[in-house]
PDB file of N, CA and C in Angstrom:
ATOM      1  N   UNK A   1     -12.102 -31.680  25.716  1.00  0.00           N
ATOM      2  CA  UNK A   1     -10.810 -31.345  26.284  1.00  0.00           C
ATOM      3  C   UNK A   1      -9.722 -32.216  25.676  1.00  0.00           C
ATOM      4  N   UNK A   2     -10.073 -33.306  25.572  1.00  0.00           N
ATOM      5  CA  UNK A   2      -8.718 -34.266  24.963  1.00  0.00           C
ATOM      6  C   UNK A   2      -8.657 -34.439  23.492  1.00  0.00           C
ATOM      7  N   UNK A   3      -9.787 -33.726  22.687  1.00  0.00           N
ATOM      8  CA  UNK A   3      -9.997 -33.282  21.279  1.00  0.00           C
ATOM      9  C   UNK A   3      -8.706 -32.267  21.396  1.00  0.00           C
ATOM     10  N   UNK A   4      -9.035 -31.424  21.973  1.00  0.00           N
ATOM     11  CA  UNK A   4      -8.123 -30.142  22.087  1.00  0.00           C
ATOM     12  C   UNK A   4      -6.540 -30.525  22.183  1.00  0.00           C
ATOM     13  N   UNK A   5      -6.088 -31.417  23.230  1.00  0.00           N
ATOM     14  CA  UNK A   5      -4.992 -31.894  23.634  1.00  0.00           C
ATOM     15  C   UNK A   5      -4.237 -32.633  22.977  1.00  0.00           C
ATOM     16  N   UNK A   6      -5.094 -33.566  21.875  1.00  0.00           N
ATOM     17  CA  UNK A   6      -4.328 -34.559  20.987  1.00  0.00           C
ATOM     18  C   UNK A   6      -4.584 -33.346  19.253  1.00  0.00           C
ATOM     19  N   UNK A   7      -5.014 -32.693  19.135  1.00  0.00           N
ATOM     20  CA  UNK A   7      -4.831 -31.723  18.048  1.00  0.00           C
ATOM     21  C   UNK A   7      -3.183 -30.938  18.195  1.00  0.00           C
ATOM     22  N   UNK A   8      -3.560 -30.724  19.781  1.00  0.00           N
ATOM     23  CA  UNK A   8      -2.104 -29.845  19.973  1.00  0.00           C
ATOM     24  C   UNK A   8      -1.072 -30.844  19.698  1.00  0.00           C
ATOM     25  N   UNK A   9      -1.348 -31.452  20.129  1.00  0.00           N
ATOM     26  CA  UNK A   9       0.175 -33.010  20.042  1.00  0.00           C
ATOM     27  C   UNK A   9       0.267 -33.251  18.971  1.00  0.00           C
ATOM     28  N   UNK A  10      -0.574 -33.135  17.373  1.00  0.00           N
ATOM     29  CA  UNK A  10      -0.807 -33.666  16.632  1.00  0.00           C
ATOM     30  C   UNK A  10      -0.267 -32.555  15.866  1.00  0.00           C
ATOM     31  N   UNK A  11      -0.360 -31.240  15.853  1.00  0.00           N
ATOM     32  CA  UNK A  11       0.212 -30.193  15.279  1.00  0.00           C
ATOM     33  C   UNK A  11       1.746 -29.896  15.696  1.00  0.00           C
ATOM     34  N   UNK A  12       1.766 -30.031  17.041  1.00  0.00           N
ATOM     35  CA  UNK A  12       3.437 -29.887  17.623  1.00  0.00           C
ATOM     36  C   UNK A  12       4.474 -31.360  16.981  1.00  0.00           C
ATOM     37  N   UNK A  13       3.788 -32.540  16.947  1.00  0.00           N
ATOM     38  CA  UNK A  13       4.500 -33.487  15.959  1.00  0.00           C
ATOM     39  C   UNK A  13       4.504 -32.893  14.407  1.00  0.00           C
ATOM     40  N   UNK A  14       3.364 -32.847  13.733  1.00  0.00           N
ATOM     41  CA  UNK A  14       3.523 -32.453  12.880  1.00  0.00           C
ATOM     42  C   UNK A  14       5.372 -31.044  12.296  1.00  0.00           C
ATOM     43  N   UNK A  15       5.361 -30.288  13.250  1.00  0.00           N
ATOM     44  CA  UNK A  15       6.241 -28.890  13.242  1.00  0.00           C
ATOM     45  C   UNK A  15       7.326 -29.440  13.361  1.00  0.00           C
ATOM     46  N   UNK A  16       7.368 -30.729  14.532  1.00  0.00           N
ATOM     47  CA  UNK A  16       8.659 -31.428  14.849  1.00  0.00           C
ATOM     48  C   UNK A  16       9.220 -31.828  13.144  1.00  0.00           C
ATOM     49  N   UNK A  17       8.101 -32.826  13.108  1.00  0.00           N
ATOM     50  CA  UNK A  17       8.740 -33.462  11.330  1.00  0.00           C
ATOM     51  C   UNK A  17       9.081 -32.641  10.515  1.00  0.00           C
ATOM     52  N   UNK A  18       8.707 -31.847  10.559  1.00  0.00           N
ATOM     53  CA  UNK A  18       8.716 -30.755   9.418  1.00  0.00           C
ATOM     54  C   UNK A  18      10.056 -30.056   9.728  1.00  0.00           C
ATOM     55  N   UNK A  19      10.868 -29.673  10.923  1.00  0.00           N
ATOM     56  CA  UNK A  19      11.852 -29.535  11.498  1.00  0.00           C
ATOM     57  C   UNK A  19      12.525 -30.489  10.927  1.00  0.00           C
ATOM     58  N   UNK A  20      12.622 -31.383  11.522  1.00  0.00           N
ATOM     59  CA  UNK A  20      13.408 -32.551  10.987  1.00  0.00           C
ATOM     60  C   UNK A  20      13.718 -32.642   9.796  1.00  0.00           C
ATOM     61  N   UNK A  21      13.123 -32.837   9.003  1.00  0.00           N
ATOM     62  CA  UNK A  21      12.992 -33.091   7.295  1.00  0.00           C
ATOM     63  C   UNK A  21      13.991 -31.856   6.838  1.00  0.00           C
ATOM     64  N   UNK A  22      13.422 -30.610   7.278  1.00  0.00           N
ATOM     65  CA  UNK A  22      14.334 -29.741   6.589  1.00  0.00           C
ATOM     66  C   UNK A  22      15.665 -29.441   7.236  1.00  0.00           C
ATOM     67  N   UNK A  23      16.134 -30.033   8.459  1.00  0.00           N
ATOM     68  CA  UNK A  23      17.457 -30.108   9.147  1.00  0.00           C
ATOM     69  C   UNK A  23      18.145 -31.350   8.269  1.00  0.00           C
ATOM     70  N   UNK A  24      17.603 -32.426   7.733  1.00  0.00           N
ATOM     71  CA  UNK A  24      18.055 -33.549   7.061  1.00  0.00           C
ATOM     72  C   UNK A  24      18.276 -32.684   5.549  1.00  0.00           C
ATOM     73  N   UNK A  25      17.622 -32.368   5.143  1.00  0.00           N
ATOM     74  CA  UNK A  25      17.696 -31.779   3.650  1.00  0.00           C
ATOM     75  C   UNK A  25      19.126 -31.203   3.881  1.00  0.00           C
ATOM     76  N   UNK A  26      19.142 -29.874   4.744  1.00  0.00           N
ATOM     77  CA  UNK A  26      20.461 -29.010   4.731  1.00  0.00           C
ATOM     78  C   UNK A  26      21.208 -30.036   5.013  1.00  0.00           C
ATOM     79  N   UNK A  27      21.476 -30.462   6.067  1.00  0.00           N
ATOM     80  CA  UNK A  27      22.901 -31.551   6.342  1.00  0.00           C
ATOM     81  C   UNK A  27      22.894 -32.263   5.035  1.00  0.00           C
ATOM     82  N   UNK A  28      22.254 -32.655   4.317  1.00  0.00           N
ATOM     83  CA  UNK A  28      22.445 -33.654   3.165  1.00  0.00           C
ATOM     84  C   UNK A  28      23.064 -32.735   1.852  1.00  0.00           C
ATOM     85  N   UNK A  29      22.632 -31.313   1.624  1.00  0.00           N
ATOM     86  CA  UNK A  29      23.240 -30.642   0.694  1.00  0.00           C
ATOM     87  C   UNK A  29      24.740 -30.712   1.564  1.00  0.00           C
ATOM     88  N   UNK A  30      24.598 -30.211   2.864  1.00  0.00           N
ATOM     89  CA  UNK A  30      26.126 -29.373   2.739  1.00  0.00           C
ATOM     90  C   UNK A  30      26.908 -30.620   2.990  1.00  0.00           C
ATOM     91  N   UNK A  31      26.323 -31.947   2.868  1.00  0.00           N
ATOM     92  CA  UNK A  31      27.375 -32.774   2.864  1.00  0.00           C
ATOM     93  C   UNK A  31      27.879 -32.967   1.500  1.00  0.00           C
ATOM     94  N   UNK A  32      26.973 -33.541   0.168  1.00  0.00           N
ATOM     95  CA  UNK A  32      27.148 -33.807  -0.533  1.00  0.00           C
ATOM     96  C   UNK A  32      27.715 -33.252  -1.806  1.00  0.00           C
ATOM     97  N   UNK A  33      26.110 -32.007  -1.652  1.00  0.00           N
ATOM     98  CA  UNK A  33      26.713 -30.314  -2.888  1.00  0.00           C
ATOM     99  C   UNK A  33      25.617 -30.906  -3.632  1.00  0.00           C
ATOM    100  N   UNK A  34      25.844 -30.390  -4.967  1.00  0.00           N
ATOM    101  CA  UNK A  34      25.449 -30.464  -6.379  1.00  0.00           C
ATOM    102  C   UNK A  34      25.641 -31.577  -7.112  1.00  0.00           C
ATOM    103  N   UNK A  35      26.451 -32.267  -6.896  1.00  0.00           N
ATOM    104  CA  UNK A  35      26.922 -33.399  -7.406  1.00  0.00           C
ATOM    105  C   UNK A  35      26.562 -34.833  -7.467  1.00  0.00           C
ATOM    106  N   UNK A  36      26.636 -35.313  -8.218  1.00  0.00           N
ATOM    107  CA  UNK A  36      25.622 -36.745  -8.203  1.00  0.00           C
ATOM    108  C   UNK A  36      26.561 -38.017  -7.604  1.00  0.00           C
ATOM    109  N   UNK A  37      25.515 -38.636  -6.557  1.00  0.00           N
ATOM    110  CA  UNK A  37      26.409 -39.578  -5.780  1.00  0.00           C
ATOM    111  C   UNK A  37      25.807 -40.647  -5.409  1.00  0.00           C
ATOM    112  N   UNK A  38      26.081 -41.844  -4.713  1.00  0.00           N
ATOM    113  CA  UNK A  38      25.703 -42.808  -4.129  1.00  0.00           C
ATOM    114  C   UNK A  38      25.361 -43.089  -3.048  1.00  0.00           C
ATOM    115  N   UNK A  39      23.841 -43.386  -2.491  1.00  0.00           N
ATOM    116  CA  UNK A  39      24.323 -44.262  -1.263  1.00  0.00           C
ATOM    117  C   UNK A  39      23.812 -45.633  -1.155  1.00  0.00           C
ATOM    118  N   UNK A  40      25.054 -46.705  -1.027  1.00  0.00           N
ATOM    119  CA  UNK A  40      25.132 -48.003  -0.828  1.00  0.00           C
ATOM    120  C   UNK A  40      24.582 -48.629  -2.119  1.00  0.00           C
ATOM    121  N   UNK A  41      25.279 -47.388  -3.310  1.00  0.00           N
ATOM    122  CA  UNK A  41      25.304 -48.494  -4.595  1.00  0.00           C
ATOM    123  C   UNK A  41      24.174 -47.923  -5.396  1.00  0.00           C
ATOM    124  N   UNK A  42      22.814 -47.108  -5.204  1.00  0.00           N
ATOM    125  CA  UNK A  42      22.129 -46.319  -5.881  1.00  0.00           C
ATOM    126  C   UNK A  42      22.024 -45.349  -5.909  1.00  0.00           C
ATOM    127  N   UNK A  43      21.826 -44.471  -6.899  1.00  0.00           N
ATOM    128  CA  UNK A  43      22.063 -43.279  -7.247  1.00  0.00           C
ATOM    129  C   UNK A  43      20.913 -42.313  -6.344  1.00  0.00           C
ATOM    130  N   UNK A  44      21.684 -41.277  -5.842  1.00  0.00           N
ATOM    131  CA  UNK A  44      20.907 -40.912  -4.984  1.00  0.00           C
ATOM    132  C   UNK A  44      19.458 -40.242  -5.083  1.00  0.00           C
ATOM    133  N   UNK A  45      18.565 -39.925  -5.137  1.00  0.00           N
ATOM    134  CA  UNK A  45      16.791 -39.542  -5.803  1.00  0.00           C
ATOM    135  C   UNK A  45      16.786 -37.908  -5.588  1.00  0.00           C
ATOM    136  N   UNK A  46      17.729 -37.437  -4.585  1.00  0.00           N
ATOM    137  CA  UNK A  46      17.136 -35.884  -4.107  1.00  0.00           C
ATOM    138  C   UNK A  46      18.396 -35.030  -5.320  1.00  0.00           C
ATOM    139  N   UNK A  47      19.536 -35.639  -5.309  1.00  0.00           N
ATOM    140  CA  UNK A  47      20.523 -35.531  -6.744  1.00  0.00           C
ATOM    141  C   UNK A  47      19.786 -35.416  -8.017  1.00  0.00           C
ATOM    142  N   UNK A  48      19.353 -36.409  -8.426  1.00  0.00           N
ATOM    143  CA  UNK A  48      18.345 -36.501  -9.736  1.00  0.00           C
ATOM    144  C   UNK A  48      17.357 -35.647 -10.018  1.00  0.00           C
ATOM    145  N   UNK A  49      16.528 -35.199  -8.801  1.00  0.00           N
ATOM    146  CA  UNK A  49      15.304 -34.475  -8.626  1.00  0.00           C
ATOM    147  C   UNK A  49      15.799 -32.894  -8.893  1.00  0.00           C
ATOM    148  N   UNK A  50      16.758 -32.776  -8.356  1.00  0.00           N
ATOM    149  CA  UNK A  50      17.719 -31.432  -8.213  1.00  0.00           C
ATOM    150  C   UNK A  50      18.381 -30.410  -9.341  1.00  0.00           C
ATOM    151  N   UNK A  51      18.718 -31.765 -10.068  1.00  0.00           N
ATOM    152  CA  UNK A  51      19.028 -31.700 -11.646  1.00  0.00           C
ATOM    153  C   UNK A  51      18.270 -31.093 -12.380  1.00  0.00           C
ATOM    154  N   UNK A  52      16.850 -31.288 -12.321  1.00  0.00           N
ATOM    155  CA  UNK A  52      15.647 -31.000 -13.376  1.00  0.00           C
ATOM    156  C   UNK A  52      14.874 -29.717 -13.148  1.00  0.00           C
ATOM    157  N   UNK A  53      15.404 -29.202 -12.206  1.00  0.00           N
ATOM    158  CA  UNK A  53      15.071 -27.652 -11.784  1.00  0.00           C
ATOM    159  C   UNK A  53      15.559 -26.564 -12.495  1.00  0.00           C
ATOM    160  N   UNK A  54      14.639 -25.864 -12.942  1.00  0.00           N
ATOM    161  CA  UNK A  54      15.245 -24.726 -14.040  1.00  0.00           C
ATOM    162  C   UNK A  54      15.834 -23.622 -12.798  1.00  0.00           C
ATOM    163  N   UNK A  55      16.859 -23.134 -13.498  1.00  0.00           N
ATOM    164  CA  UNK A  55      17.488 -22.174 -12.308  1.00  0.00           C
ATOM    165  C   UNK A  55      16.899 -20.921 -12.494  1.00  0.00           C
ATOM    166  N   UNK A  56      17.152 -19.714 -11.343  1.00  0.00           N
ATOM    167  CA  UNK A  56      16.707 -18.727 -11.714  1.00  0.00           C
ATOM    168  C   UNK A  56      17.301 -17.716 -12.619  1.00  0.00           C
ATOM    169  N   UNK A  57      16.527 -16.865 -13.345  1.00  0.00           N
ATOM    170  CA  UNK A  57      18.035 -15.622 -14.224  1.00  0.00           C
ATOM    171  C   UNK A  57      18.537 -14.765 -13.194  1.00  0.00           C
ATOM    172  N   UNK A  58      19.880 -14.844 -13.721  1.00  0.00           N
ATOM    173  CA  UNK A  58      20.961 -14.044 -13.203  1.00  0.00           C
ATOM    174  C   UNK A  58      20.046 -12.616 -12.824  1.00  0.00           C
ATOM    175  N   UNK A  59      20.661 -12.022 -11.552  1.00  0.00           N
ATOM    176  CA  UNK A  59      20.214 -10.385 -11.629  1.00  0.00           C
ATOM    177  C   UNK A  59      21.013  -9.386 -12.670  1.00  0.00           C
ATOM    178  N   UNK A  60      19.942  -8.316 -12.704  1.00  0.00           N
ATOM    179  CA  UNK A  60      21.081  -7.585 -13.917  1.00  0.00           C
ATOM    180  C   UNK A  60      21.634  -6.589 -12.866  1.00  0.00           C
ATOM    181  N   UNK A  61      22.583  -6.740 -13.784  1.00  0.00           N
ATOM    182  CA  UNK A  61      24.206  -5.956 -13.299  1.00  0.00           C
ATOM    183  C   UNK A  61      23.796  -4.704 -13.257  1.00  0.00           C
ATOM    184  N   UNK A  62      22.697  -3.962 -13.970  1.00  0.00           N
ATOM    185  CA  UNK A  62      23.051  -2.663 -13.786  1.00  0.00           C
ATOM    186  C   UNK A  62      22.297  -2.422 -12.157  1.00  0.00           C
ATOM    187  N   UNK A  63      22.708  -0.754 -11.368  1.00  0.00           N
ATOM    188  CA  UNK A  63      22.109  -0.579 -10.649  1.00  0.00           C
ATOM    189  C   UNK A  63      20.642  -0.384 -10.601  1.00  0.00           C
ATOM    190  N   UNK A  64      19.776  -0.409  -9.548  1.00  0.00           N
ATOM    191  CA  UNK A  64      18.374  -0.178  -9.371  1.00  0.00           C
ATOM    192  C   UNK A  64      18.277   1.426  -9.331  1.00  0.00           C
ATOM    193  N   UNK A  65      17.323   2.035  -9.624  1.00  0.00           N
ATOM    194  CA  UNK A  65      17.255   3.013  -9.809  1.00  0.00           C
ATOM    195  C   UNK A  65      16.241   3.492  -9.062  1.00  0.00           C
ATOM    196  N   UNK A  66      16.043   4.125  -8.514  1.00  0.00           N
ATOM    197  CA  UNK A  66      14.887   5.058  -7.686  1.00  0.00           C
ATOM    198  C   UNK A  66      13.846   5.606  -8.721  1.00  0.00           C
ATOM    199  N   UNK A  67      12.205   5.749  -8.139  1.00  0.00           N
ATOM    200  CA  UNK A  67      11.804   6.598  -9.511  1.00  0.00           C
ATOM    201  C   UNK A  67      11.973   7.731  -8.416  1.00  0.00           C
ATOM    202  N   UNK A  68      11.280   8.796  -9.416  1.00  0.00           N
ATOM    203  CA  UNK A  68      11.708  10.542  -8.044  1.00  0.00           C
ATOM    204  C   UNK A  68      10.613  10.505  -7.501  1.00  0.00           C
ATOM    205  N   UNK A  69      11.003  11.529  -6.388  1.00  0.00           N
ATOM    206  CA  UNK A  69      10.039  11.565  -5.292  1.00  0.00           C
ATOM    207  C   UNK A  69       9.381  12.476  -5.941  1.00  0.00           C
ATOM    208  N   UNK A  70       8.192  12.247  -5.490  1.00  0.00           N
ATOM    209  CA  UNK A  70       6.949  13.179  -5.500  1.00  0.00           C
ATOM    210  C   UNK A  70       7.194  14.452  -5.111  1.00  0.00           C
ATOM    211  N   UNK A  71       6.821  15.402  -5.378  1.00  0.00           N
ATOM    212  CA  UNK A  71       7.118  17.329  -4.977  1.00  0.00           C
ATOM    213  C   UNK A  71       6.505  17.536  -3.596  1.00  0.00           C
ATOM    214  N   UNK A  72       7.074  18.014  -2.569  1.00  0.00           N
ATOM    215  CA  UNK A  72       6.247  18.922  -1.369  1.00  0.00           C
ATOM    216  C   UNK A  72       5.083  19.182  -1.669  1.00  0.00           C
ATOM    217  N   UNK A  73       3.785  18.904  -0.712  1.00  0.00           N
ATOM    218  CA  UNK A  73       2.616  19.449  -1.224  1.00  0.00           C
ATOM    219  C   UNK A  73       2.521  19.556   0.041  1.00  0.00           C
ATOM    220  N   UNK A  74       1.427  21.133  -0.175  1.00  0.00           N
ATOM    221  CA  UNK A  74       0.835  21.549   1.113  1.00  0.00           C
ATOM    222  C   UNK A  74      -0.786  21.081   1.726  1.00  0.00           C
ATOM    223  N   UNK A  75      -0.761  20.636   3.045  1.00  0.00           N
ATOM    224  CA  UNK A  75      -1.736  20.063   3.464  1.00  0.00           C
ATOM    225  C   UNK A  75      -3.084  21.117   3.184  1.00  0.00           C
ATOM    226  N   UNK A  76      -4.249  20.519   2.347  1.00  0.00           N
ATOM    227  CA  UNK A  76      -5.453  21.517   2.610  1.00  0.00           C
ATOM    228  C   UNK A  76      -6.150  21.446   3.639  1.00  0.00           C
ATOM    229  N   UNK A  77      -5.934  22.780   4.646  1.00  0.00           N
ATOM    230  CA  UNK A  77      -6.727  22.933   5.665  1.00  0.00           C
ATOM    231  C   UNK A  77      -7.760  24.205   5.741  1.00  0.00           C
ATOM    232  N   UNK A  78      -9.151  23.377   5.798  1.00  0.00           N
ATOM    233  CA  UNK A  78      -9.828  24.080   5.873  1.00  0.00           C
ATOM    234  C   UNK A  78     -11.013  24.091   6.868  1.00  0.00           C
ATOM    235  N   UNK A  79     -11.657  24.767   7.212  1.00  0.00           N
ATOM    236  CA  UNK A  79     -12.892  25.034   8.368  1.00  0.00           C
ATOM    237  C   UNK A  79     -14.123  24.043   7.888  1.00  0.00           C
ATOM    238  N   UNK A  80     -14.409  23.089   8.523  1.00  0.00           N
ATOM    239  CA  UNK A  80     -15.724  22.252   8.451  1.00  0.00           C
ATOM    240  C   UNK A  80     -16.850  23.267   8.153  1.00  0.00           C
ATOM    241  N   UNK A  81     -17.440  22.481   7.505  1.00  0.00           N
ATOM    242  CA  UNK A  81     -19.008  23.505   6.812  1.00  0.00           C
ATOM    243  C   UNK A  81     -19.833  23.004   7.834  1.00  0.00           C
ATOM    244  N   UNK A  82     -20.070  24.026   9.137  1.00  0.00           N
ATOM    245  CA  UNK A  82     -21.234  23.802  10.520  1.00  0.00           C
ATOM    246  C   UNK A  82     -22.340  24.585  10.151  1.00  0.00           C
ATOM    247  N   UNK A  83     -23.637  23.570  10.489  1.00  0.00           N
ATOM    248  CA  UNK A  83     -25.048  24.531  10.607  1.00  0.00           C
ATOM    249  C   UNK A  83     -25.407  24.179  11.886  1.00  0.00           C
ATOM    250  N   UNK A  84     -26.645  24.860  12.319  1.00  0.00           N
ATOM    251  CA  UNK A  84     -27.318  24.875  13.845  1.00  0.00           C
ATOM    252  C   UNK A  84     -28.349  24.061  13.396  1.00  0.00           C
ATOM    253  N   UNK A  85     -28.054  23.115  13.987  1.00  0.00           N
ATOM    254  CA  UNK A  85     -29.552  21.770  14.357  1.00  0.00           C
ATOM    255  C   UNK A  85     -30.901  22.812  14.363  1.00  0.00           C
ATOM    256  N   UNK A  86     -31.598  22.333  14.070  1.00  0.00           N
ATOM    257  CA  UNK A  86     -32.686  22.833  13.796  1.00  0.00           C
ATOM    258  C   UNK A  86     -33.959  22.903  14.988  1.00  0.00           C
ATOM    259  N   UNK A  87     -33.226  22.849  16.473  1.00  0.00           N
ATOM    260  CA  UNK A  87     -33.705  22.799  17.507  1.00  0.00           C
ATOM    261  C   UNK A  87     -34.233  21.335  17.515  1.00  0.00           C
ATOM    262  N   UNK A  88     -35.801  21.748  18.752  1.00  0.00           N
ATOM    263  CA  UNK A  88     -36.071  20.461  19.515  1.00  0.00           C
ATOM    264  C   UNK A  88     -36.724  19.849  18.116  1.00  0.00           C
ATOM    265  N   UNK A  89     -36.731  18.565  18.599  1.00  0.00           N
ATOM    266  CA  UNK A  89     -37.898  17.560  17.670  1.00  0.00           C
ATOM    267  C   UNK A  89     -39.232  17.975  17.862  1.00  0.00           C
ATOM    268  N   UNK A  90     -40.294  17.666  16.972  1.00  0.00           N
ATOM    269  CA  UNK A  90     -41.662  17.392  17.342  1.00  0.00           C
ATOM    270  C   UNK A  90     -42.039  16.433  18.953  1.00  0.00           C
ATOM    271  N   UNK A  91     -43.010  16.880  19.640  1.00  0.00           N
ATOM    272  CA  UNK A  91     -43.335  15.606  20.675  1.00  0.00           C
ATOM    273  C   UNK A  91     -43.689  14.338  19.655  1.00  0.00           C
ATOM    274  N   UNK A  92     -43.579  13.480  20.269  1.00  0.00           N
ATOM    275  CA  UNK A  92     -43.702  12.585  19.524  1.00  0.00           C
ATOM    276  C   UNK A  92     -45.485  12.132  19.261  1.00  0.00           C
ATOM    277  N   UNK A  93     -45.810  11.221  17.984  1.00  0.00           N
ATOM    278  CA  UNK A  93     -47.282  11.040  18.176  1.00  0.00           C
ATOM    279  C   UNK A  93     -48.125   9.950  18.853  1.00  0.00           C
ATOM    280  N   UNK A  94     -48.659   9.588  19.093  1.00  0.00           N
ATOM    281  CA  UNK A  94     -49.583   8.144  19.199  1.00  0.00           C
ATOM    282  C   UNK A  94     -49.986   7.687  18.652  1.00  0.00           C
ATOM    283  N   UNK A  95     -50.415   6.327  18.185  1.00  0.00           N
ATOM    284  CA  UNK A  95     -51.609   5.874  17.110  1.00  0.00           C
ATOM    285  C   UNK A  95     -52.706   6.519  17.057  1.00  0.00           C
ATOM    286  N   UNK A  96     -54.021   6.301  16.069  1.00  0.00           N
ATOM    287  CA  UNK A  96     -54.804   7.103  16.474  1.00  0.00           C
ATOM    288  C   UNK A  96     -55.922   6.120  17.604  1.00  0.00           C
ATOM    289  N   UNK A  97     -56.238   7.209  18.271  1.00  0.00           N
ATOM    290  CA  UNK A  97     -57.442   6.309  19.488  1.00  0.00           C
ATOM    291  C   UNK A  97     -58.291   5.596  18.106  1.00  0.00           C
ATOM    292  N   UNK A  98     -59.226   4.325  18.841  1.00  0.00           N
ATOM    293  CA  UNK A  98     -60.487   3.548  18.383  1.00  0.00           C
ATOM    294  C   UNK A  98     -61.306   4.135  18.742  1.00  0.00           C
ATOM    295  N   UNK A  99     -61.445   5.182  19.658  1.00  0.00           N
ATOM    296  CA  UNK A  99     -62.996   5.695  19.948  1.00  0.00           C
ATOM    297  C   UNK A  99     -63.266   7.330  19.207  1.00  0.00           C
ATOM    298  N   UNK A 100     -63.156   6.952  17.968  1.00  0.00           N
ATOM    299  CA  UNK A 100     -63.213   8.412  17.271  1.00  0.00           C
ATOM    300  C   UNK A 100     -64.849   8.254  16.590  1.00  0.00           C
TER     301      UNK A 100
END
């Protein structure tokens, strides 16, 4: 039971940090931007790191295009192929008796 209880605590901290971290990231872009800056005299590490990222290519300008739709087709409906069971089973057998 307290396996169970400190996993949960241990995963719900975990989600917290992970919250956190990425609420710090955004506030730290939309404070700073793109731009390379200081704090308290060294150059900042998430600036530098940021830099070395290849960007993505531009989208192309032209529009997307649809391919065509497929043509109306008519559903094949047809009658199941039924036969008649072949009645009852055999009775069933026994081993053979030992006193033969």
């Amino acid at each position: 039971m307290s396996f169970h209880r400190h996993r949960t605590l241990y995963l719900a901290l975990l989600a917290a940090l992970f919250v956190f971290v990425q609420a710090h990231a955004l506030s730290h872009a939309a404070e700073h931007g793109d731009e390379p800056h200081d704090h308290y005299g060294a150059a900042c590490e998430l600036s530098v790191i940021a830099t070395d990222q290849i960007l993505l290519p531009a989208a192309p300008s032209e529009p997307f295009v649809l391919p065509p739709a497929p043509g109306a087709t008519e559903p094949c409906i047809s009658a199941a192929n039924w036969t008649r069971p072949p009645g009852r089973a055999p009775p069933p057998r026994s081993p053979p008796s030992l006193q033969q």
